[in-house]
N, C-alpha and C. Protein backbone atom coordinates (compact mmCIF):
# COMPACT_ATOMS: atom_id res chain seq x y z
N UNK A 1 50.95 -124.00 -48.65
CA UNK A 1 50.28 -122.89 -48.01
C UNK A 1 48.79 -123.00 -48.35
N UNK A 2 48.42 -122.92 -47.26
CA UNK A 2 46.76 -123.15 -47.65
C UNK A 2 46.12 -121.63 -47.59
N UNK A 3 44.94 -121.59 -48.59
CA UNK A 3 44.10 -120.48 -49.06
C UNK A 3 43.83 -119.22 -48.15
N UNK A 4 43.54 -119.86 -46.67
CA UNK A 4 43.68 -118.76 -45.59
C UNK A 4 45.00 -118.38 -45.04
N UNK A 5 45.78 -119.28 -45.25
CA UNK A 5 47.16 -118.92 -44.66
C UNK A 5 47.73 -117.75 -46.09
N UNK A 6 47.54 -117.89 -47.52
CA UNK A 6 47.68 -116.98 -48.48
C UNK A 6 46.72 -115.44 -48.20
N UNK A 7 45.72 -115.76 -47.86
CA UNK A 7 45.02 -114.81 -47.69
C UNK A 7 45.77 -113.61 -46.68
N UNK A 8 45.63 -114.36 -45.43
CA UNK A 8 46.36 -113.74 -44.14
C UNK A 8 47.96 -113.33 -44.88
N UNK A 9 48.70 -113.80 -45.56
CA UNK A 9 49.90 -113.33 -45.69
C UNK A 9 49.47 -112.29 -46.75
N UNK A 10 48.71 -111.93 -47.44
CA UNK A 10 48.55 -110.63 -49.04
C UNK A 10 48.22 -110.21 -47.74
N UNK A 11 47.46 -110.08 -46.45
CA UNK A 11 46.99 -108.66 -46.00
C UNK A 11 48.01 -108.41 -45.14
N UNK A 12 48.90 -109.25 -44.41
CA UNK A 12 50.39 -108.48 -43.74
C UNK A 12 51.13 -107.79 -44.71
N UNK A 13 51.41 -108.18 -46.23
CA UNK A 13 52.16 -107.90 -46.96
C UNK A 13 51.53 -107.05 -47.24
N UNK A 14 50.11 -106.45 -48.04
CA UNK A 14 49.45 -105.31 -47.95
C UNK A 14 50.23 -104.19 -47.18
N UNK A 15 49.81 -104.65 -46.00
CA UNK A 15 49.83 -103.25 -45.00
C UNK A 15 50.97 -103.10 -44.80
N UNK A 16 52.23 -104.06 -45.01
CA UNK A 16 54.04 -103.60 -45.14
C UNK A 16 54.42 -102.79 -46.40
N UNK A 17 53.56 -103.01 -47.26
CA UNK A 17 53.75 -102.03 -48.71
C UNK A 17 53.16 -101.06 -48.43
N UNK A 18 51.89 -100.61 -48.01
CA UNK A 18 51.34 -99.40 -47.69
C UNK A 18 52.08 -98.35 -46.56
N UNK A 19 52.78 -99.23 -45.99
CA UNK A 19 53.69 -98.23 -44.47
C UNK A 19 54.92 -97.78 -45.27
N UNK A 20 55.40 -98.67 -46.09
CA UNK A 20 56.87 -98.50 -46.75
C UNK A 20 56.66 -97.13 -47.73
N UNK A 21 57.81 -96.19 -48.03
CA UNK A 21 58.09 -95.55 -48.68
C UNK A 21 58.83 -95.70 -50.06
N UNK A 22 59.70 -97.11 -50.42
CA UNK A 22 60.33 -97.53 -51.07
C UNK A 22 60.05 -99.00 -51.59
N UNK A 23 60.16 -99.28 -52.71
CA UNK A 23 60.30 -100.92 -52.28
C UNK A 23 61.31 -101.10 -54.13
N UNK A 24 61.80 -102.10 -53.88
CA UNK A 24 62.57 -102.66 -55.05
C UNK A 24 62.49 -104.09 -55.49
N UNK A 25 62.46 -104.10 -56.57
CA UNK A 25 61.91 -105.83 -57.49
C UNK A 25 63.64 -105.98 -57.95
N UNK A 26 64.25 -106.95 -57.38
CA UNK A 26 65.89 -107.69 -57.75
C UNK A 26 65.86 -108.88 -58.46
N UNK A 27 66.28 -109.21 -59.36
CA UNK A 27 66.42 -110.72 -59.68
C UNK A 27 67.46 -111.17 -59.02
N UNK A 28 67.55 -112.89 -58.63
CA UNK A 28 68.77 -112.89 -57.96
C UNK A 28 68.87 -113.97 -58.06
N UNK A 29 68.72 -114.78 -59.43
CA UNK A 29 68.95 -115.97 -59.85
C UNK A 29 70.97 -115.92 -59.92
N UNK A 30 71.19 -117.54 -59.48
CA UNK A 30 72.55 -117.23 -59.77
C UNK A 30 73.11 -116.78 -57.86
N UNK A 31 72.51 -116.46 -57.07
CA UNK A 31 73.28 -116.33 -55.67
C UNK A 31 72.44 -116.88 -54.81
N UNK A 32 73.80 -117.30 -53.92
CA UNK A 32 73.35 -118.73 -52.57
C UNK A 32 73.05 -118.15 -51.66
N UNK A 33 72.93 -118.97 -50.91
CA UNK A 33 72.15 -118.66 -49.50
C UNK A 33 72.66 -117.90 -48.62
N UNK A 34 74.08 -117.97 -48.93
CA UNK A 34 75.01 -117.33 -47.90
C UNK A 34 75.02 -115.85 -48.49
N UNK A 35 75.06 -115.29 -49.64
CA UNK A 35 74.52 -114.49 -50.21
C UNK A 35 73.43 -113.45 -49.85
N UNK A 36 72.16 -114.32 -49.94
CA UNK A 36 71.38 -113.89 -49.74
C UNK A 36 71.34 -113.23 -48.07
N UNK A 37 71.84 -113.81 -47.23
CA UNK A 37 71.47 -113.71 -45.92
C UNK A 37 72.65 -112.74 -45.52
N UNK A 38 73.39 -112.45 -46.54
CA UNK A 38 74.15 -111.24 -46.02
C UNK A 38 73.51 -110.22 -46.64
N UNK A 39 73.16 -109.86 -47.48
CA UNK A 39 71.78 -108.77 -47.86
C UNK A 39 70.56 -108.47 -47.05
N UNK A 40 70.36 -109.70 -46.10
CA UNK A 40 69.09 -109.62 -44.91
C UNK A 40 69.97 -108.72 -43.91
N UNK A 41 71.13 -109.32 -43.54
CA UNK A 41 71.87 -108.89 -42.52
C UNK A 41 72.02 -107.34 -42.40
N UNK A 42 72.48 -106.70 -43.62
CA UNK A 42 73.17 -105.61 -44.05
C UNK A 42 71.54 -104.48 -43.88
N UNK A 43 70.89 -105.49 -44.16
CA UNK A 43 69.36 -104.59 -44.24
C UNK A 43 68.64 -104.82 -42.96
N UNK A 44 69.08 -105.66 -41.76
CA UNK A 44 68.21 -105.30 -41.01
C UNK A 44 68.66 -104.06 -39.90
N UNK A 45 69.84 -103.46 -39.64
CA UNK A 45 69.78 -102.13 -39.08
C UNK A 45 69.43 -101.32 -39.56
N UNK A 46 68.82 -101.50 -41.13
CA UNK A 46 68.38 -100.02 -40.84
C UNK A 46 66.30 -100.45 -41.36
N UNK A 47 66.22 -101.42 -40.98
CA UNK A 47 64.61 -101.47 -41.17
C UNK A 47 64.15 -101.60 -42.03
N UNK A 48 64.83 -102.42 -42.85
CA UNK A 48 64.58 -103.20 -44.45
C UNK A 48 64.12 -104.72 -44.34
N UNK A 49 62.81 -104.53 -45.23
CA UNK A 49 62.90 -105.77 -45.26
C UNK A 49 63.38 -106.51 -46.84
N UNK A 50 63.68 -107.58 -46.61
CA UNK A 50 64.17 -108.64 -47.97
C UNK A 50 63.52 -109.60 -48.05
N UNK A 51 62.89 -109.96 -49.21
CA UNK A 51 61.94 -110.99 -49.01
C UNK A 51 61.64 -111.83 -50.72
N UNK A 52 62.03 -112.85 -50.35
CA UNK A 52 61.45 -113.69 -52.12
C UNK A 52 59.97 -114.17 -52.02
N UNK A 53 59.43 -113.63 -52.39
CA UNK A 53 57.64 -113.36 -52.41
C UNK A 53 57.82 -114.18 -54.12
N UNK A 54 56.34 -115.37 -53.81
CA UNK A 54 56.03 -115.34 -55.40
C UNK A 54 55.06 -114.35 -56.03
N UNK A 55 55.29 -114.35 -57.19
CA UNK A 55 55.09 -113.47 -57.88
C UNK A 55 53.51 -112.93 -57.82
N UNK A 56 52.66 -113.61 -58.11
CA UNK A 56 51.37 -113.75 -58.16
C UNK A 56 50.89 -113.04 -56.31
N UNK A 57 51.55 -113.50 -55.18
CA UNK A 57 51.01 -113.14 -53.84
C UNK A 57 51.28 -111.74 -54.06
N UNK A 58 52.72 -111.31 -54.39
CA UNK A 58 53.21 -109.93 -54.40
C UNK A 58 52.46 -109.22 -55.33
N UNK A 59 51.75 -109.49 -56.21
CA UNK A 59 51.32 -108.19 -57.58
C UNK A 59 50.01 -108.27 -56.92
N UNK A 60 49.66 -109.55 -55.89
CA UNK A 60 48.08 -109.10 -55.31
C UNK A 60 48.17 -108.07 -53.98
N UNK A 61 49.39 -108.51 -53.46
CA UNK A 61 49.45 -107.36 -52.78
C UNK A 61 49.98 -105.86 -52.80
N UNK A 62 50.66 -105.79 -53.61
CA UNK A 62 50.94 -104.46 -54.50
C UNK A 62 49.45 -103.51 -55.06
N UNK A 63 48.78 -104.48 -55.88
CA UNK A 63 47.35 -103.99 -56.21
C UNK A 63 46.80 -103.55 -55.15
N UNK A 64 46.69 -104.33 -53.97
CA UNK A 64 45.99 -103.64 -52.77
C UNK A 64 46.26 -102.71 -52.26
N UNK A 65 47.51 -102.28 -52.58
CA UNK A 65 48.65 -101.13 -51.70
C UNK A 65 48.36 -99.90 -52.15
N UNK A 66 47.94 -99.98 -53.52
CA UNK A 66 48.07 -99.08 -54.65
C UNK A 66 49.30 -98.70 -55.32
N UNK A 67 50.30 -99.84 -55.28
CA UNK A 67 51.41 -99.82 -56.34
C UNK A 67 50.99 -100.59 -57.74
N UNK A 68 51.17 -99.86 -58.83
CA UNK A 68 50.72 -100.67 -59.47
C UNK A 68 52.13 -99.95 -60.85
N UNK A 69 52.37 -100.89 -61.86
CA UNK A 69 53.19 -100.47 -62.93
C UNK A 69 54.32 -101.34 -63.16
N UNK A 70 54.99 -102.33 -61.96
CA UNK A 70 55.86 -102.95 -61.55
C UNK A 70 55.58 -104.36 -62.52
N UNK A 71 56.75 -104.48 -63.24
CA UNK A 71 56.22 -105.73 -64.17
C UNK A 71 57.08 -106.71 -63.29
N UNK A 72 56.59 -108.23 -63.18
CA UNK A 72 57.00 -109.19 -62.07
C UNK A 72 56.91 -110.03 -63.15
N UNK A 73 58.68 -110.42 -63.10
CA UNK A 73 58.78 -111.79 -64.11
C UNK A 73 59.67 -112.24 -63.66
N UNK A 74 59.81 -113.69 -63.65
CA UNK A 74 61.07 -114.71 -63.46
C UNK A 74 61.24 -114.57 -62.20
N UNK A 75 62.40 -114.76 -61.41
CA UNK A 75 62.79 -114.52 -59.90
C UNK A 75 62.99 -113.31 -59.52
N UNK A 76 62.32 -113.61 -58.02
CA UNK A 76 62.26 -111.62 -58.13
C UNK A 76 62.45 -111.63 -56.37
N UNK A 77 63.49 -111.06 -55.51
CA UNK A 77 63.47 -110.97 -54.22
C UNK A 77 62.87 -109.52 -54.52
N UNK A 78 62.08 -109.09 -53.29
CA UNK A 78 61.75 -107.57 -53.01
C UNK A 78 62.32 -107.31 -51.83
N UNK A 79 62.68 -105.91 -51.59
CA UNK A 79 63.53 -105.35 -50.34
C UNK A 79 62.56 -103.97 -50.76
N UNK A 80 62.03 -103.58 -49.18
CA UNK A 80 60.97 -102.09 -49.32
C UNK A 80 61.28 -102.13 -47.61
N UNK A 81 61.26 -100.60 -47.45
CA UNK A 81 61.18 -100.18 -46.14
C UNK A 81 60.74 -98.69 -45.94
N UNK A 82 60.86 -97.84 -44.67
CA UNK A 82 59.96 -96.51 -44.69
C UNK A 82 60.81 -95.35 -45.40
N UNK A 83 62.09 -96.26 -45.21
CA UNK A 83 63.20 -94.65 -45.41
C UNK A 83 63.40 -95.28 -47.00
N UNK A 84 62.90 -94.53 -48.05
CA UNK A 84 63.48 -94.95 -49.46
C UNK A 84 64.96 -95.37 -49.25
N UNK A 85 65.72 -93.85 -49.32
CA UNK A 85 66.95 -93.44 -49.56
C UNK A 85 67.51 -95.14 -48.71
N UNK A 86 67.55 -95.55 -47.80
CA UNK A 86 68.08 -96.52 -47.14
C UNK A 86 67.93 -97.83 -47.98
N UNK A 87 67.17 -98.45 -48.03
CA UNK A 87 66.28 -99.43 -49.13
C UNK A 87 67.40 -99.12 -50.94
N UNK A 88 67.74 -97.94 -51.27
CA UNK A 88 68.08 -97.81 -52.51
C UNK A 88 69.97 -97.79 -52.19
N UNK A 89 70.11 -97.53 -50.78
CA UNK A 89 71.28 -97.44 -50.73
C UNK A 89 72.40 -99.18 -50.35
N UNK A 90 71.31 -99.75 -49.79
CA UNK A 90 71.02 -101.44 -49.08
C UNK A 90 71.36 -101.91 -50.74
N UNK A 91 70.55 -102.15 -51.65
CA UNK A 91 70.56 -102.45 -52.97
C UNK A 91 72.01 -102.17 -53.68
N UNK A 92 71.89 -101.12 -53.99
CA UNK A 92 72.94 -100.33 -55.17
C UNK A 92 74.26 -100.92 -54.14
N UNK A 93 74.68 -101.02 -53.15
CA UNK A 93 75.47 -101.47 -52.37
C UNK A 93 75.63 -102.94 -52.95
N UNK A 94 75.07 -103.84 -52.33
CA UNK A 94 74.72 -105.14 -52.71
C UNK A 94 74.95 -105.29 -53.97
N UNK A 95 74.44 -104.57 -55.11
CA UNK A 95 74.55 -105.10 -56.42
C UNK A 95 76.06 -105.26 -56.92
N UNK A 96 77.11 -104.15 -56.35
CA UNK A 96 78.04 -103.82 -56.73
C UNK A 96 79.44 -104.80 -56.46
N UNK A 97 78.65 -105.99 -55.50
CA UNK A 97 79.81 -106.38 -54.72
C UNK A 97 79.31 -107.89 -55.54
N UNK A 98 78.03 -108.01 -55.73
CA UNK A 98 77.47 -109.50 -56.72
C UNK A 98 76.84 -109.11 -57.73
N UNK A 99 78.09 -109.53 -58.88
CA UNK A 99 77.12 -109.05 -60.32
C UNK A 99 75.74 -109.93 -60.61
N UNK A 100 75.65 -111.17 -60.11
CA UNK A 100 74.47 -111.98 -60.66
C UNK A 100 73.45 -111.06 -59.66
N UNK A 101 73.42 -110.58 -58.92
CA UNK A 101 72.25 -109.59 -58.10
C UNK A 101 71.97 -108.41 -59.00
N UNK A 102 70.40 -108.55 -59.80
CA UNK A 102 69.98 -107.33 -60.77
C UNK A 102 69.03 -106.75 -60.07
N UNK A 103 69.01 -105.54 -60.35
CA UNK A 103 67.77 -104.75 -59.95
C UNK A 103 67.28 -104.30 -61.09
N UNK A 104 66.01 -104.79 -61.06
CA UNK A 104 65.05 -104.87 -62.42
C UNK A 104 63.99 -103.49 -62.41
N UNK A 105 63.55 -102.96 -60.93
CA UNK A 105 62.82 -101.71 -61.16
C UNK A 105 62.51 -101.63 -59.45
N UNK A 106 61.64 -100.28 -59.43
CA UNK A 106 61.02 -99.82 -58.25
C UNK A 106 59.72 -99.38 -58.03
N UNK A 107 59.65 -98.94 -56.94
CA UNK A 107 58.12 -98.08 -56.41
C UNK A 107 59.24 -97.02 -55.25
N UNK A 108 58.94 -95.30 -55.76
CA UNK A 108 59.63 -94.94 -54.68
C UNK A 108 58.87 -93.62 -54.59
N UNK A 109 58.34 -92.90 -54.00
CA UNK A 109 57.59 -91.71 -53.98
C UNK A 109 56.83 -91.38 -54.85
N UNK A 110 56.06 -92.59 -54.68
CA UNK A 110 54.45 -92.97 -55.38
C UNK A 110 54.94 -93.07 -56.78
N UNK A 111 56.11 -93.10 -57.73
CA UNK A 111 56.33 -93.45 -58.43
C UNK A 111 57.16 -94.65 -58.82
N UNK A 112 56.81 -94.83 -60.05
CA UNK A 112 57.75 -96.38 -60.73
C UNK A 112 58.89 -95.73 -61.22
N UNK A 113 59.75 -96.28 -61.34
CA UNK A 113 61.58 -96.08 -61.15
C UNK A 113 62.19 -97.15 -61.72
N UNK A 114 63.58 -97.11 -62.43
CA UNK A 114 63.58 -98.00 -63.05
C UNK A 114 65.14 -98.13 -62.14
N UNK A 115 66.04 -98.66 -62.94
CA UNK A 115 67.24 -99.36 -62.30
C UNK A 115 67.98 -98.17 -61.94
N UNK A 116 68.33 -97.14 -63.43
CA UNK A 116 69.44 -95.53 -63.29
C UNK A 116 68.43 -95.01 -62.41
N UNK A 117 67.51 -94.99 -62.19
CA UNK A 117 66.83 -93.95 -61.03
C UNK A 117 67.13 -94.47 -59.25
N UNK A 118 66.83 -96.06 -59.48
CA UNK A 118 67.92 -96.55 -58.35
C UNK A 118 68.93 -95.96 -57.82
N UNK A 119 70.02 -96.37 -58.56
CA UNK A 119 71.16 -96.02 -58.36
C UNK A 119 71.47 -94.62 -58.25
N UNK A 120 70.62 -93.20 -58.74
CA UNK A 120 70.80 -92.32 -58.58
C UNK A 120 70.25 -91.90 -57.22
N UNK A 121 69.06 -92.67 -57.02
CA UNK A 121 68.65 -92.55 -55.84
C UNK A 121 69.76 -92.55 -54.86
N UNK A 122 70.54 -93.67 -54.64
CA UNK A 122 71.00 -94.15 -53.81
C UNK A 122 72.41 -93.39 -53.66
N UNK A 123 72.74 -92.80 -54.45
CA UNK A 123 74.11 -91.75 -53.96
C UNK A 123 73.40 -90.35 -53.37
N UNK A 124 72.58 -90.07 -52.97
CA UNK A 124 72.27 -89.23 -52.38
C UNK A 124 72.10 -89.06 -50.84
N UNK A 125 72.20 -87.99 -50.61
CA UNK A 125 72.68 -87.89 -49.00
C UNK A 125 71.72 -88.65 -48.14
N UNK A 126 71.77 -89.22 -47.40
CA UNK A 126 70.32 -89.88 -46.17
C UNK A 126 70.42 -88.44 -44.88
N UNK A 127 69.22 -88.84 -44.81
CA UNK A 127 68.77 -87.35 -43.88
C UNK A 127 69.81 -87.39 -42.76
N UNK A 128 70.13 -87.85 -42.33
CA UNK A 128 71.32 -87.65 -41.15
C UNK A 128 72.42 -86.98 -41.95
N UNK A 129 72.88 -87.18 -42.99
CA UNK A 129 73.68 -86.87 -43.43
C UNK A 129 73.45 -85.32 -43.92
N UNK A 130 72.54 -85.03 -44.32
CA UNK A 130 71.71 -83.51 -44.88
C UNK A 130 71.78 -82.60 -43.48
N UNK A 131 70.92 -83.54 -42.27
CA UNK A 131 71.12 -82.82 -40.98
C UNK A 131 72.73 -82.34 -40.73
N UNK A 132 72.99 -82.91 -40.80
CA UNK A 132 74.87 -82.98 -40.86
C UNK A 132 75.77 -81.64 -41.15
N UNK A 133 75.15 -81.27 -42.29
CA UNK A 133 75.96 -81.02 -43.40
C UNK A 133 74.91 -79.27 -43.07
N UNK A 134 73.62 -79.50 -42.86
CA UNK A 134 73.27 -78.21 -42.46
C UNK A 134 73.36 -77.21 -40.98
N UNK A 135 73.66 -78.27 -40.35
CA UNK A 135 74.44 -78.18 -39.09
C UNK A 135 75.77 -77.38 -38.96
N UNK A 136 76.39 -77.94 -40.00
CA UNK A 136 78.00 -77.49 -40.38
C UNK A 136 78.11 -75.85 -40.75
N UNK A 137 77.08 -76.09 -41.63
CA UNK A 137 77.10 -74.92 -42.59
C UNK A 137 76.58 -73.43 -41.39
N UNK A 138 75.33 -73.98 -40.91
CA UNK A 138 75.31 -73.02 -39.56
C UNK A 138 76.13 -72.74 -38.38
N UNK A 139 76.69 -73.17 -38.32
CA UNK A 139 78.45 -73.55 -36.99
C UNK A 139 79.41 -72.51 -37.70
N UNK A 140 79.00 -72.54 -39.25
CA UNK A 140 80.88 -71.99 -39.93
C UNK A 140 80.98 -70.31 -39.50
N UNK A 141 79.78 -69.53 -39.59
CA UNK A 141 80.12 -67.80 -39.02
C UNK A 141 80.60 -68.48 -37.75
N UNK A 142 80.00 -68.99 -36.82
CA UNK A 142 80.13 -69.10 -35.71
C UNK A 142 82.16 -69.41 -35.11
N UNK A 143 82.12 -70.44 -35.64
CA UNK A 143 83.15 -70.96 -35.94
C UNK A 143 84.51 -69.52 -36.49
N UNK A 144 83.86 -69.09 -37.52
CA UNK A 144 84.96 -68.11 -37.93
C UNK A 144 85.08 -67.23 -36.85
N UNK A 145 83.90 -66.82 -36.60
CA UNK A 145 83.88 -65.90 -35.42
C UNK A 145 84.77 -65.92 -33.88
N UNK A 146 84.92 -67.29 -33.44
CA UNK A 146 85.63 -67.34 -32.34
C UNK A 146 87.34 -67.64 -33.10
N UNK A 147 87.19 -68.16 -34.14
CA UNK A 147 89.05 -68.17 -34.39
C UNK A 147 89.13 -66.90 -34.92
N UNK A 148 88.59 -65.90 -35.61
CA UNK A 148 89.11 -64.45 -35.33
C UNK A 148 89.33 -63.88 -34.02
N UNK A 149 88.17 -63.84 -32.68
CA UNK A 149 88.57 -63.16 -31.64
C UNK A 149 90.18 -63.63 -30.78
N UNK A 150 90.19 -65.48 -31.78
CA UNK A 150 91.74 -65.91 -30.79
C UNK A 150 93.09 -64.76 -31.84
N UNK A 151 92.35 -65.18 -32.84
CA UNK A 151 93.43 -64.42 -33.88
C UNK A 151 94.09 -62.91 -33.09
N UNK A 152 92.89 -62.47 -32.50
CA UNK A 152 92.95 -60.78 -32.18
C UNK A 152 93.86 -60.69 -30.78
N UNK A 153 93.45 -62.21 -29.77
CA UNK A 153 93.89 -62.12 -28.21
C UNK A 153 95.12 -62.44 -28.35
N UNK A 154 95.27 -63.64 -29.39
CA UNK A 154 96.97 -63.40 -29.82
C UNK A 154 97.63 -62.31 -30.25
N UNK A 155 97.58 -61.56 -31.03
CA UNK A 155 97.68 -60.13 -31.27
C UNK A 155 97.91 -59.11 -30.35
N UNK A 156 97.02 -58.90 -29.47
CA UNK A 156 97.29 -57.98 -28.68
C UNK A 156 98.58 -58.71 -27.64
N UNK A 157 98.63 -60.08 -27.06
CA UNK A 157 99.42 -60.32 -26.05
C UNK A 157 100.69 -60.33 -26.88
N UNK A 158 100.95 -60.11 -27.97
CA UNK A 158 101.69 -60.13 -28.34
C UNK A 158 102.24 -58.70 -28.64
N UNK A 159 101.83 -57.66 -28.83
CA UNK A 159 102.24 -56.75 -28.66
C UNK A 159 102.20 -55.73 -27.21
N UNK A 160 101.74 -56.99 -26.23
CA UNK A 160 101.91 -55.99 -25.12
C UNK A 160 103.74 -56.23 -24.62
């Protein structure tokens, strides 16, 4: 890679860390290719990216982003995208199914995060799911409301 072609890639990578809401540092020494590309797979519906960045391009482009705290050692794939919760849920998924896949730390709502903050991250509801669930909760008078009036129309035809 030559000096302008490095250059041009810290400022795409720049401006993909600055749009992202999430991003995660994995070690992933120890898994193949086939591996790996099912972690791309799994992450590209929902707008993740996965990427083995060396170390040195990534902490220059992190600095530029204004992430900074993230210690970068040894092999390190990064996976960052806009929706945290997605990005932490992509991961903690993945890790569970390949033990040699570590997650070493994060960047997630302007803060550094470590692995248990991961994973706690990642059992938490994703906004569809919150929409969901508050949806429900507004439906249930409603809901009670029309199986009482059947409750009542049964009732009466029944005593006519």
């Amino acid at each position: 890679m030559t000096r302008t072609e490095k250059a041009e890639f810290i400022s795409s990578l720049t401006e993909e860390f600055k749009s992202s809401d999430g991003l995660i540092v994995c070690d992933y020494k120890g898994l193949n290719v086939k591996a790996i590309e099912a972690l791309r797979n799994s992450a590209r519906p929902e707008v993740v990216n996965v990427k083995v960045i060396k170390n040195t391009l990534a902490s220059i482009a992190m600095k530029n982003a204004g992430i900074e705290g993230l210690e970068l050692k040894d092999t390190n794939i990064f996976v960052w995208g806009a929706d945290q919760l997605a990005v932490t849920k992509i991961v903690a998924t993945f890790a569970k199914t390949n033990p040699n896949f570590i997650i070493k730390s994060g960047f997630a709502g302007g803060i550094v995060v470590d692995a248990a903050k991961v994973e706690a991250l990642s059992k938490m509801p994703s906004r569809n799911e919150l929409i969901g669930m508050l949806l429900s909760t507004w439906m249930a008078p409603i809901t009670n409301f029309t199986i009482g009036l059947d409750a009542l129309r049964a009732k009466k035809q029944e005593s006519e």
